[in-house]
C-alpha atoms as a PDB file:
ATOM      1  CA  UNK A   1     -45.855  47.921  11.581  1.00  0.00           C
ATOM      2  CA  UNK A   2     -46.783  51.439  12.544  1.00  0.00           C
ATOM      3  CA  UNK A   3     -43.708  53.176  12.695  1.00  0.00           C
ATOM      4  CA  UNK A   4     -43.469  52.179   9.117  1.00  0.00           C
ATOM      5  CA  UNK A   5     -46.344  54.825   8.080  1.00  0.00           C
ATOM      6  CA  UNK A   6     -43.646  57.565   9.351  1.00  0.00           C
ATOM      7  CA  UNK A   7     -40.937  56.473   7.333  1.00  0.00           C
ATOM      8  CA  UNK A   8     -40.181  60.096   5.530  1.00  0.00           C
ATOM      9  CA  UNK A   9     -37.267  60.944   2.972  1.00  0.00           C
ATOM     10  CA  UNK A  10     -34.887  61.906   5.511  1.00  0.00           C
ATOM     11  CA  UNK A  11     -35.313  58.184   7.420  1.00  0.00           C
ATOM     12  CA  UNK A  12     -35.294  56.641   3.896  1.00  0.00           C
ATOM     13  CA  UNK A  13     -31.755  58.580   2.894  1.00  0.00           C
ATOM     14  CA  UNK A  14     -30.398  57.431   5.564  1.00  0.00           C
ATOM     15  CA  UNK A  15     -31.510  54.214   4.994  1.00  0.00           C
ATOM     16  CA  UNK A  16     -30.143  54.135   1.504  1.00  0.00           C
ATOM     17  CA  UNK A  17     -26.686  55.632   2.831  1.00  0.00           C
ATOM     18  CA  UNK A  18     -26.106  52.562   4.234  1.00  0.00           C
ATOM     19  CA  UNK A  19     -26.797  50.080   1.455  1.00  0.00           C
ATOM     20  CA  UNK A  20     -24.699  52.641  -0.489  1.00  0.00           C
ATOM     21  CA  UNK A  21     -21.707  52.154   1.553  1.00  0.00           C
ATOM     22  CA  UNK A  22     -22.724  47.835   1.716  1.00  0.00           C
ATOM     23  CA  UNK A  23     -22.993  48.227  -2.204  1.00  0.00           C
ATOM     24  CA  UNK A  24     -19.644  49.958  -2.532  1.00  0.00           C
ATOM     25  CA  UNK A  25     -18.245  47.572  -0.205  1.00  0.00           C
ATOM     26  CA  UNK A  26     -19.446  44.580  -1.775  1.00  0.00           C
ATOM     27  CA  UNK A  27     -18.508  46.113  -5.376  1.00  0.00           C
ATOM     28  CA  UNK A  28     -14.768  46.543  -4.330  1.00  0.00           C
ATOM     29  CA  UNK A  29     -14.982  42.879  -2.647  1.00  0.00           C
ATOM     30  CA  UNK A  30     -16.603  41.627  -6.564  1.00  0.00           C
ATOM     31  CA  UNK A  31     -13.897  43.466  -8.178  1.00  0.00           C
ATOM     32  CA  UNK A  32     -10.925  41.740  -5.922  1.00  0.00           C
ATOM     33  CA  UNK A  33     -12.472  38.153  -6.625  1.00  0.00           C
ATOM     34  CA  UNK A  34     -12.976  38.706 -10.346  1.00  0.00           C
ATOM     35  CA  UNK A  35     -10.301  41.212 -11.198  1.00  0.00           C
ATOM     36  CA  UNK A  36     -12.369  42.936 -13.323  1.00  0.00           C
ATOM     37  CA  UNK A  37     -13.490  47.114 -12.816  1.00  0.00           C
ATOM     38  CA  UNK A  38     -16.837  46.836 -11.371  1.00  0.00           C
ATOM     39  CA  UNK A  39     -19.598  49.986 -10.720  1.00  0.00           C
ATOM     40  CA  UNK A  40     -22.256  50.165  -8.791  1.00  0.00           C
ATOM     41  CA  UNK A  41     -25.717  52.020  -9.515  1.00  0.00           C
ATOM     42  CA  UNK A  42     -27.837  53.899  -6.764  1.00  0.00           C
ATOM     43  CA  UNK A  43     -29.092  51.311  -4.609  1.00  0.00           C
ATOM     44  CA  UNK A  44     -33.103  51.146  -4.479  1.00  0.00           C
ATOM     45  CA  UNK A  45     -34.439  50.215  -1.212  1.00  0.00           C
ATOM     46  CA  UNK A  46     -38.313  49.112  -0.055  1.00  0.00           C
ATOM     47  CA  UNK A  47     -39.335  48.388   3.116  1.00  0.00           C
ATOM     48  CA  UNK A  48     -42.163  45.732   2.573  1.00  0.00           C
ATOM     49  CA  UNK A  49     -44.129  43.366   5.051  1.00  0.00           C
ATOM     50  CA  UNK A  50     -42.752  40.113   4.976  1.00  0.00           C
ATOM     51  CA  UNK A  51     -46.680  38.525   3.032  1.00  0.00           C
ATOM     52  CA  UNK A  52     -45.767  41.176   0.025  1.00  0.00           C
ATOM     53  CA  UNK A  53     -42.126  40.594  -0.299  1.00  0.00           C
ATOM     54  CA  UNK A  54     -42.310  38.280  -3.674  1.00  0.00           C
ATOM     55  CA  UNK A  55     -44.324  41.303  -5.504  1.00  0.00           C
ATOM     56  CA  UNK A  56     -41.521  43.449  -4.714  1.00  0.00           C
ATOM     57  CA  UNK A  57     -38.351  40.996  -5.376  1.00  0.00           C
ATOM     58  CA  UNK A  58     -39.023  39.497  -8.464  1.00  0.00           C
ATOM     59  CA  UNK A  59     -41.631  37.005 -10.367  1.00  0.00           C
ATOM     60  CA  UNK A  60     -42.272  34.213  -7.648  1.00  0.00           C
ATOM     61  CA  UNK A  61     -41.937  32.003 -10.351  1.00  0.00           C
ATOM     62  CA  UNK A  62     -38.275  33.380 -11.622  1.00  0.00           C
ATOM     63  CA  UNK A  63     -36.038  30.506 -10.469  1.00  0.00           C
ATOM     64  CA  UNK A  64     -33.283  32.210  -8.610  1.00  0.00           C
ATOM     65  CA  UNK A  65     -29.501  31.549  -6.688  1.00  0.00           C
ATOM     66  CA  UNK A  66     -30.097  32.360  -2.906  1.00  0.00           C
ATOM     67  CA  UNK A  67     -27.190  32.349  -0.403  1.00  0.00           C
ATOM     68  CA  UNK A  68     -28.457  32.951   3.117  1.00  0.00           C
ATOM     69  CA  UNK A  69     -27.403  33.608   6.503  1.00  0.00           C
ATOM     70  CA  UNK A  70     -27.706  34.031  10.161  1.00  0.00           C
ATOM     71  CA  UNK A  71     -27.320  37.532  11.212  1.00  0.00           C
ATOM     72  CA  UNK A  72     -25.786  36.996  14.625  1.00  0.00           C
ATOM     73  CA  UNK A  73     -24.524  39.589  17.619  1.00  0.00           C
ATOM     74  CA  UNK A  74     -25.380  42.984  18.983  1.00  0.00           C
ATOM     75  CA  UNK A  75     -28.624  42.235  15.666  1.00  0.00           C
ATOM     76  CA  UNK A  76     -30.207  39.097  14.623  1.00  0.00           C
ATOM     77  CA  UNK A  77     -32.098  37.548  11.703  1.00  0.00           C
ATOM     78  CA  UNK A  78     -31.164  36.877   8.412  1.00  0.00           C
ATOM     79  CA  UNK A  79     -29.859  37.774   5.270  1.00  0.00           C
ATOM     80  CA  UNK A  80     -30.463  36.531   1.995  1.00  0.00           C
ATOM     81  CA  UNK A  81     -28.756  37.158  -1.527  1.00  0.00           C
ATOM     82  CA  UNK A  82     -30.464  36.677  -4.027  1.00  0.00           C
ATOM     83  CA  UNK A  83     -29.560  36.441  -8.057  1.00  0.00           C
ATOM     84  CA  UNK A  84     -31.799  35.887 -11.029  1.00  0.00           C
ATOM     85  CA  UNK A  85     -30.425  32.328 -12.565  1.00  0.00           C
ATOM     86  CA  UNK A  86     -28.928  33.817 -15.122  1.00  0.00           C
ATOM     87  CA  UNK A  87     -26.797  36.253 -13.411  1.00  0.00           C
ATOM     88  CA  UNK A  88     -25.841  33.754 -11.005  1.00  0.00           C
ATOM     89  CA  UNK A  89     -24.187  31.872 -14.163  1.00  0.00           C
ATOM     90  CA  UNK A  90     -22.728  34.639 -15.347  1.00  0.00           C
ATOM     91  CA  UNK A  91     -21.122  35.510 -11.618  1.00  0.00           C
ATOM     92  CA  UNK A  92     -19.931  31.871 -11.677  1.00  0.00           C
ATOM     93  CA  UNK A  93     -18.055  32.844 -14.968  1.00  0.00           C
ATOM     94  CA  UNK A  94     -16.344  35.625 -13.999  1.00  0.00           C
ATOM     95  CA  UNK A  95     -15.783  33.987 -10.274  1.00  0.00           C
ATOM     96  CA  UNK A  96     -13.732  30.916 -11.863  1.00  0.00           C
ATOM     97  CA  UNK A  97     -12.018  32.953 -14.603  1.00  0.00           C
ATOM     98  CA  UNK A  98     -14.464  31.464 -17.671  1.00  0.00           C
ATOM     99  CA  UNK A  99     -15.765  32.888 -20.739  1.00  0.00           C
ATOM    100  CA  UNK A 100     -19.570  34.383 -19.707  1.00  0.00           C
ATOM    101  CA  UNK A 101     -21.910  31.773 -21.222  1.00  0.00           C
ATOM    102  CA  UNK A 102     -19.548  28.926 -19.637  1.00  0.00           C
ATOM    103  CA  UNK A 103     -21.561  27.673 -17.041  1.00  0.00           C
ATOM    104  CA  UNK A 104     -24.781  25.550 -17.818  1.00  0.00           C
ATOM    105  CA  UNK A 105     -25.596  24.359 -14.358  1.00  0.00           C
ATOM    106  CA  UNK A 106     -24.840  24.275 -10.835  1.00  0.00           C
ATOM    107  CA  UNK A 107     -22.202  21.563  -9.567  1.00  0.00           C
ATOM    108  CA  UNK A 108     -20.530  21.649  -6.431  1.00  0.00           C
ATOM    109  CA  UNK A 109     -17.693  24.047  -7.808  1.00  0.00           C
ATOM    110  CA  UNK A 110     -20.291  26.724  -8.912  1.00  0.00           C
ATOM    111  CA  UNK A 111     -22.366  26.038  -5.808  1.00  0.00           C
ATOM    112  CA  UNK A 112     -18.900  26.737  -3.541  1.00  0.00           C
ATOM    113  CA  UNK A 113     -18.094  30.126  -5.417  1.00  0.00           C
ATOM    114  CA  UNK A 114     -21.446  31.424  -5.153  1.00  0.00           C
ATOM    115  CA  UNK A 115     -21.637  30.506  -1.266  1.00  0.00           C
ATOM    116  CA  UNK A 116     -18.251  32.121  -0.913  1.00  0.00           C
ATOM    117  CA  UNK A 117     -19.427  35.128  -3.071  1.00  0.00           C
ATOM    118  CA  UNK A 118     -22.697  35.201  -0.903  1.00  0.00           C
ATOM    119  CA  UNK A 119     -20.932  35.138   1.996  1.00  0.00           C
ATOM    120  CA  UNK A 120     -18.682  37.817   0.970  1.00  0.00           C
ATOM    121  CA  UNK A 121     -21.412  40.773  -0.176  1.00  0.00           C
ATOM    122  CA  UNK A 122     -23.536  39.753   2.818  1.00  0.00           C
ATOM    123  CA  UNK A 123     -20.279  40.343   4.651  1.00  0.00           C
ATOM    124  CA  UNK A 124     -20.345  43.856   3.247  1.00  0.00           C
ATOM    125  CA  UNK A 125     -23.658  44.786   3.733  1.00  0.00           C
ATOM    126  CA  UNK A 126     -23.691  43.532   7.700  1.00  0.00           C
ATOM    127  CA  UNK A 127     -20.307  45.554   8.325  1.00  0.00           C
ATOM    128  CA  UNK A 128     -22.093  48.589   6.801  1.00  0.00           C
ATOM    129  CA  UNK A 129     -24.893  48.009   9.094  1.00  0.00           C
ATOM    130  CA  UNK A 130     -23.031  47.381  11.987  1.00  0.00           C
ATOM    131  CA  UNK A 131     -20.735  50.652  12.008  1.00  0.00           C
ATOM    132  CA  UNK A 132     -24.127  52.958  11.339  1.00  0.00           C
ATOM    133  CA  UNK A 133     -25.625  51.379  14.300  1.00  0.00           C
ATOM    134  CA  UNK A 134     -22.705  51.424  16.133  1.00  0.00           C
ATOM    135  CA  UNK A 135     -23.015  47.474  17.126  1.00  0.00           C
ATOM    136  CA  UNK A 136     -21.398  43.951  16.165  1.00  0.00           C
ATOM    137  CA  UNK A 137     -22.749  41.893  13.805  1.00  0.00           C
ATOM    138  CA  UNK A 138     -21.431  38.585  12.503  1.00  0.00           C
ATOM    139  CA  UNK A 139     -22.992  36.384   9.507  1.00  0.00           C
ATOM    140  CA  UNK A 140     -23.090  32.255   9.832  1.00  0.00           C
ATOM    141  CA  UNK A 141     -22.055  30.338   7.428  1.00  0.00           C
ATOM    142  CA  UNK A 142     -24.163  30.992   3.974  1.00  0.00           C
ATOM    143  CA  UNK A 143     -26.240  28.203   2.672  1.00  0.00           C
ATOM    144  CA  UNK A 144     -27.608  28.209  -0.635  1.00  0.00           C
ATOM    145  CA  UNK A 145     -30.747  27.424  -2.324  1.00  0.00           C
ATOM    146  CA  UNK A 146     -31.915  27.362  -6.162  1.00  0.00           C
ATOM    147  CA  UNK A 147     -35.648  27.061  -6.374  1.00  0.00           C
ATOM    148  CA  UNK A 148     -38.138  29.038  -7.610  1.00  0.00           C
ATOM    149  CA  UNK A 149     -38.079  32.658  -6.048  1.00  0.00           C
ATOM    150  CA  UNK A 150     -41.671  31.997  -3.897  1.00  0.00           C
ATOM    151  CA  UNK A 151     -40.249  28.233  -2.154  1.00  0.00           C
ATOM    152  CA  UNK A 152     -36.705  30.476  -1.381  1.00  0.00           C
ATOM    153  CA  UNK A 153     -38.809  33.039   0.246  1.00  0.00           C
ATOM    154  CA  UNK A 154     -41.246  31.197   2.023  1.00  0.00           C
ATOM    155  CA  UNK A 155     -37.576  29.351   3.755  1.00  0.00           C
ATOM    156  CA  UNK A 156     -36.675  32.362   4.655  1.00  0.00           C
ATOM    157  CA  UNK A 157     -39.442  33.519   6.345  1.00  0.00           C
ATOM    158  CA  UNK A 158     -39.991  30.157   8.614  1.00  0.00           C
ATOM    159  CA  UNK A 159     -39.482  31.604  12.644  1.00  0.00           C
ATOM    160  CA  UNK A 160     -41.544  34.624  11.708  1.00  0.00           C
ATOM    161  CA  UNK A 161     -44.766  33.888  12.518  1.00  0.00           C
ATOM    162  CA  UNK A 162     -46.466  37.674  13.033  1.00  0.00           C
ATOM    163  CA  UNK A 163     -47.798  39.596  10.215  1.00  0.00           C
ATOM    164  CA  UNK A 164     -46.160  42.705  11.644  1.00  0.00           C
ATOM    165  CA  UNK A 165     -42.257  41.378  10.700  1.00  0.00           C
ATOM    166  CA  UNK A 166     -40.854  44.087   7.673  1.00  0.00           C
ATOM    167  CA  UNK A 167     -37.963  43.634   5.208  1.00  0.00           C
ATOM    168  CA  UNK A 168     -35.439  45.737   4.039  1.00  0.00           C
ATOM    169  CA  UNK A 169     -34.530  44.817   0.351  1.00  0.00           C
ATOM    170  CA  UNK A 170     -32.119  46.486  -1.164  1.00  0.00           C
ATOM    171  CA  UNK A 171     -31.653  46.280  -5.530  1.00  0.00           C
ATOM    172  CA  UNK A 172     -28.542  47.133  -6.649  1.00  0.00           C
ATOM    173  CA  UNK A 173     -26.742  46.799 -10.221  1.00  0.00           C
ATOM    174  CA  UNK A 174     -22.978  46.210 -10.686  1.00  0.00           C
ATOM    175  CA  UNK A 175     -21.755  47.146 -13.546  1.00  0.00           C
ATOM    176  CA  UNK A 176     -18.912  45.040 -15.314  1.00  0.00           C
ATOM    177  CA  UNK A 177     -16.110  46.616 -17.415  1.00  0.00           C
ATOM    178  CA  UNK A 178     -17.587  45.236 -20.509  1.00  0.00           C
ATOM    179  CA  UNK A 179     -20.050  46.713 -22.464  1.00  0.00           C
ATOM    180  CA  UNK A 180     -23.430  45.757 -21.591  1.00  0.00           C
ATOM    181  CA  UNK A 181     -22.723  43.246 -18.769  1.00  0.00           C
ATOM    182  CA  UNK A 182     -24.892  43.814 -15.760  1.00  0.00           C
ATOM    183  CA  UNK A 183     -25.179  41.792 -12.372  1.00  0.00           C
ATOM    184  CA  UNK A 184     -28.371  42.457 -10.940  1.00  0.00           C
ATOM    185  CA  UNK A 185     -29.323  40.961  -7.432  1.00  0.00           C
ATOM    186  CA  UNK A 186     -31.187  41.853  -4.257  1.00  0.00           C
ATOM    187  CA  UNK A 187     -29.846  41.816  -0.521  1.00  0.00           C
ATOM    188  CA  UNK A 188     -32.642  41.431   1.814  1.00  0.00           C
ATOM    189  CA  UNK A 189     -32.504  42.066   5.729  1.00  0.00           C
ATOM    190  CA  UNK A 190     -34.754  40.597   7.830  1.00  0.00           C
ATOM    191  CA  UNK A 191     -34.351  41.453  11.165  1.00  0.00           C
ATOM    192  CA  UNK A 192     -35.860  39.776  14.185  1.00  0.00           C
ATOM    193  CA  UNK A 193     -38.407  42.019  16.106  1.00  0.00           C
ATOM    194  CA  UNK A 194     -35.958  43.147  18.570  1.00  0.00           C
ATOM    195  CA  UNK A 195     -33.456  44.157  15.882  1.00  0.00           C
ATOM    196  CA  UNK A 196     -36.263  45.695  14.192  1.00  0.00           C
ATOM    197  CA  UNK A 197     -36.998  48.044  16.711  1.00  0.00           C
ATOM    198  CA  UNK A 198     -32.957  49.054  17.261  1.00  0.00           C
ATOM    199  CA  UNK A 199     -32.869  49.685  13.642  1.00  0.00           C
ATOM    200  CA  UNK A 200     -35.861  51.958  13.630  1.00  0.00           C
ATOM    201  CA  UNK A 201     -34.480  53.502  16.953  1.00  0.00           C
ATOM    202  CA  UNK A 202     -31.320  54.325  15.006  1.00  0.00           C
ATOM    203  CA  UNK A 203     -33.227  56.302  12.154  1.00  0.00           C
ATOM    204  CA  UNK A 204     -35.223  57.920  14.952  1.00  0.00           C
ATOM    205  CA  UNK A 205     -38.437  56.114  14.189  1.00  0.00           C
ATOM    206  CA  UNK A 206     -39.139  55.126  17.807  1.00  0.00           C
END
């Protein structure tokens, strides 16, 4: 889309302010289900067509935890969570209270804490969307997929049929309190074209 080419670092700070504020959010929410400490690092945010969003995500071949969502009110689209296998295990640990290494696959307990966790950082990304732009927004209830990182996107992406659609994907690390434990995930936006162009209004882009 054209208005991307405009994008400059003021636009992309304030871009970045709000998946701060969704990161801290969703860092305090982590901390409250696990009740563990938990930091965040400086989120890192691309805006990508929708045809090169594997390349920037991860491997399409990385088999990956996805929770997503409807994006409903004032903004539609969708959201989607997703988590590198492995740190999805380890954020089933610390979700049901387990020593990390505990969890070998995913049953309908570990399924139901990461939909709930899903549901929860999406949660905290949307309200830190919805009070920059000033607007509601409400998520559906998360569903969750484990596939390989390409089939998870290509779901996602069914109902957007121009090549002009563009994705917000923010990477963020939370750091546990114990040495060397790291939860990295991405949160990806992906607004319908009419929320698209409010966004970009919002950031002065229009």
């Amino acid at each position: 889309m054209e208005e991307f080419d405009k994008l400059e670092a003021l636009q992309l700070d304030a871009l970045k302010e709000v998946a701060n504020i969704g990161a801290g959010h969703a860092a305090t929410a982590l901390s409250q289900l696990t009740e563990r400490r938990i930091m965040i690092s400086v989120p890192q945010i691309n805006v990508t067509g929708l045809e090169g969003l594997s390349e920037v995500v991860l491997d399409p071949d990385e088999i990956v935890a996805a929770v997503l969502m409807q994006m409903l009110g004032d903004l539609t689209g969708r959201t989607l969570l997703m988590l590198p296998e492995a740190n999805a295990k380890l954020l089933c640990d610390l979700l049901l209270r387990r020593p990390p290494g505990t969890t070998e696959s995913f049953e309908d307990l570990e399924k139901s804490s990461l939909k709930e966790a899903g549901n929860i950082l999406g949660g905290a990304y949307m309200n830190a969307l919805s009070d920059f732009m000033g607007m509601m927004l409400l998520p559906s209830v998360p569903s969750l997929a484990i596939d390989v990182a390409s089939a998870v996107i290509t779901s996602a992406q069914l109902g957007f049929g121009h090549d002009w659609d563009h994705v917000f994907c923010v990477e963020t690390d939370f750091h546990f309190e114990e040495a060397g434990r790291k939860l990295k995930g991405h949160f990806l936006l992906l607004p319908d074209l009419a929320s698209l162009k409010a966004i970009l209004g919002a950031i002065q882009l229009t």
